[in-house]
C-alpha atoms as a PDB file:
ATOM      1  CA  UNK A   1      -8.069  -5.657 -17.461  1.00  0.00           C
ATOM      2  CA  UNK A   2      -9.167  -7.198 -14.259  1.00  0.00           C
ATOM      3  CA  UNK A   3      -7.847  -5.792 -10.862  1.00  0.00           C
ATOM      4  CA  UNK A   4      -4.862  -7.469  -9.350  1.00  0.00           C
ATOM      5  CA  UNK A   5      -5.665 -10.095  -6.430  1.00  0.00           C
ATOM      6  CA  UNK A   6      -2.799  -9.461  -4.025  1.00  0.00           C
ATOM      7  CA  UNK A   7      -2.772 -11.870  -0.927  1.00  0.00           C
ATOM      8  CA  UNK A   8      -1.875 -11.704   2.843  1.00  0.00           C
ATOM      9  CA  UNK A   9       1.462 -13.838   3.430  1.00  0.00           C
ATOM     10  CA  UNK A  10      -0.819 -15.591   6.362  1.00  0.00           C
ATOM     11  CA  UNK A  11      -3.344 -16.826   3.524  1.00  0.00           C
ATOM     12  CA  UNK A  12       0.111 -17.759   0.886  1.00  0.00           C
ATOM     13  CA  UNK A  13       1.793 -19.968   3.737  1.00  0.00           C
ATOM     14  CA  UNK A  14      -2.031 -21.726   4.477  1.00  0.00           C
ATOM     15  CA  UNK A  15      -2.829 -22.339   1.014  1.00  0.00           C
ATOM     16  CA  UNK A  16       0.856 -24.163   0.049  1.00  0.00           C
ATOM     17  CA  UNK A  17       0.972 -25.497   3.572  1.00  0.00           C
ATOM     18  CA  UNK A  18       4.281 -24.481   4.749  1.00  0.00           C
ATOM     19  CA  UNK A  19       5.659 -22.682   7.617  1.00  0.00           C
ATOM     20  CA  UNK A  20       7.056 -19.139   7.456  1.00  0.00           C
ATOM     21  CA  UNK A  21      10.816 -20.084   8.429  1.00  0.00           C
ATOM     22  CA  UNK A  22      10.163 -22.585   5.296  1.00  0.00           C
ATOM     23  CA  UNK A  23       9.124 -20.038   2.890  1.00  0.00           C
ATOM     24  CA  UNK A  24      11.803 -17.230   3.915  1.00  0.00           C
ATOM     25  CA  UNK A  25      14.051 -20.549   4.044  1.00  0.00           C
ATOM     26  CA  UNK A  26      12.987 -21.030   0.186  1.00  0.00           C
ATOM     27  CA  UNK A  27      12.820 -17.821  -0.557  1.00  0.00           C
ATOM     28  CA  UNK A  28      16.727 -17.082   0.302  1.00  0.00           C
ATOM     29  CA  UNK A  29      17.126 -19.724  -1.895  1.00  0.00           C
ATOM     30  CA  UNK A  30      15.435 -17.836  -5.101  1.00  0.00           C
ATOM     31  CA  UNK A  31      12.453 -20.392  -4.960  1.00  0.00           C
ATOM     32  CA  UNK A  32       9.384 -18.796  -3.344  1.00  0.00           C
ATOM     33  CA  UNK A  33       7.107 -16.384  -5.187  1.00  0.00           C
ATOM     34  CA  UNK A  34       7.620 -13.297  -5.799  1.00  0.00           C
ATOM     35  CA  UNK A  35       6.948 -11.032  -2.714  1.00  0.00           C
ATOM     36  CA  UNK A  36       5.576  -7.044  -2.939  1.00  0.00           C
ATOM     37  CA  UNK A  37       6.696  -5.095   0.189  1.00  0.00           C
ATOM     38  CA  UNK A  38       4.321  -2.704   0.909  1.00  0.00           C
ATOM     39  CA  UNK A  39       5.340   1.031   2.219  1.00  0.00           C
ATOM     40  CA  UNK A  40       3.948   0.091   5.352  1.00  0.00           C
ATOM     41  CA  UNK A  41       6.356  -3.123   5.398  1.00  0.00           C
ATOM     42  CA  UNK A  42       3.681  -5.497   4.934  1.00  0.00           C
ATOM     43  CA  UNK A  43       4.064  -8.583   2.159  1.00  0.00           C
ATOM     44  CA  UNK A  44       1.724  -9.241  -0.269  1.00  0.00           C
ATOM     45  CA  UNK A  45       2.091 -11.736  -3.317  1.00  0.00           C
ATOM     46  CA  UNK A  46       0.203 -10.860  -6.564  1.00  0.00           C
ATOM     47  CA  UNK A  47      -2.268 -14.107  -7.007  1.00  0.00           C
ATOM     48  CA  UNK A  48      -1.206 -14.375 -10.871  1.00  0.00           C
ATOM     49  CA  UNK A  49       2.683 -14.796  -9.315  1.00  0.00           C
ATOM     50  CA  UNK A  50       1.327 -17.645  -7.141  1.00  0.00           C
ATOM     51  CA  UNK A  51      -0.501 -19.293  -9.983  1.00  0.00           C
ATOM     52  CA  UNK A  52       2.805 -18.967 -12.310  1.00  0.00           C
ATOM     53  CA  UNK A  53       4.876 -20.932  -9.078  1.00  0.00           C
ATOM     54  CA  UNK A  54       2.241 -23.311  -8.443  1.00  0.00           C
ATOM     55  CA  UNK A  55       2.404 -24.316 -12.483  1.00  0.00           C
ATOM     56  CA  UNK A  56       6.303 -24.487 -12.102  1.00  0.00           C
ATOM     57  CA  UNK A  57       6.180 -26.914  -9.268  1.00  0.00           C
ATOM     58  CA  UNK A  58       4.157 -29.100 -10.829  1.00  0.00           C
ATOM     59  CA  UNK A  59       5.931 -29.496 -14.030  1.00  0.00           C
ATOM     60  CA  UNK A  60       9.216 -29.647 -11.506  1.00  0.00           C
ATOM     61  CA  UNK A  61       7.531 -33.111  -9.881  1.00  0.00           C
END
């Protein structure tokens, strides 16, 4: 089983190209990925959970 890509919620917000009052905007709303809170507070998002909401969007459009 390959290990688990988690990203940085910097490199998330660059890569779908939207601010971070957008995303926690969307993500009140139920419609951002799926966010892992770290014990040290930071956010990560698991890169398979990004993939999944990527392929959602685009059958969404």
């Amino acid at each position: 089983m390959p290990k688990p890509e988690y990203l940085r919620l910097p490199a998330v917000l660059e890569e779908i190209d939207m601010s971070r009052a957008a995303f926690y905007r969307m993500r009140a709303r139920g419609e951002a990925p799926k966010l892992i809170k770290l014990p040290n507070g930071q956010l990560r998002v698991n890169r398979t959970d990004l993939d999944a909401w990527w392929a959602a969007r685009e059958v969404a459009a």
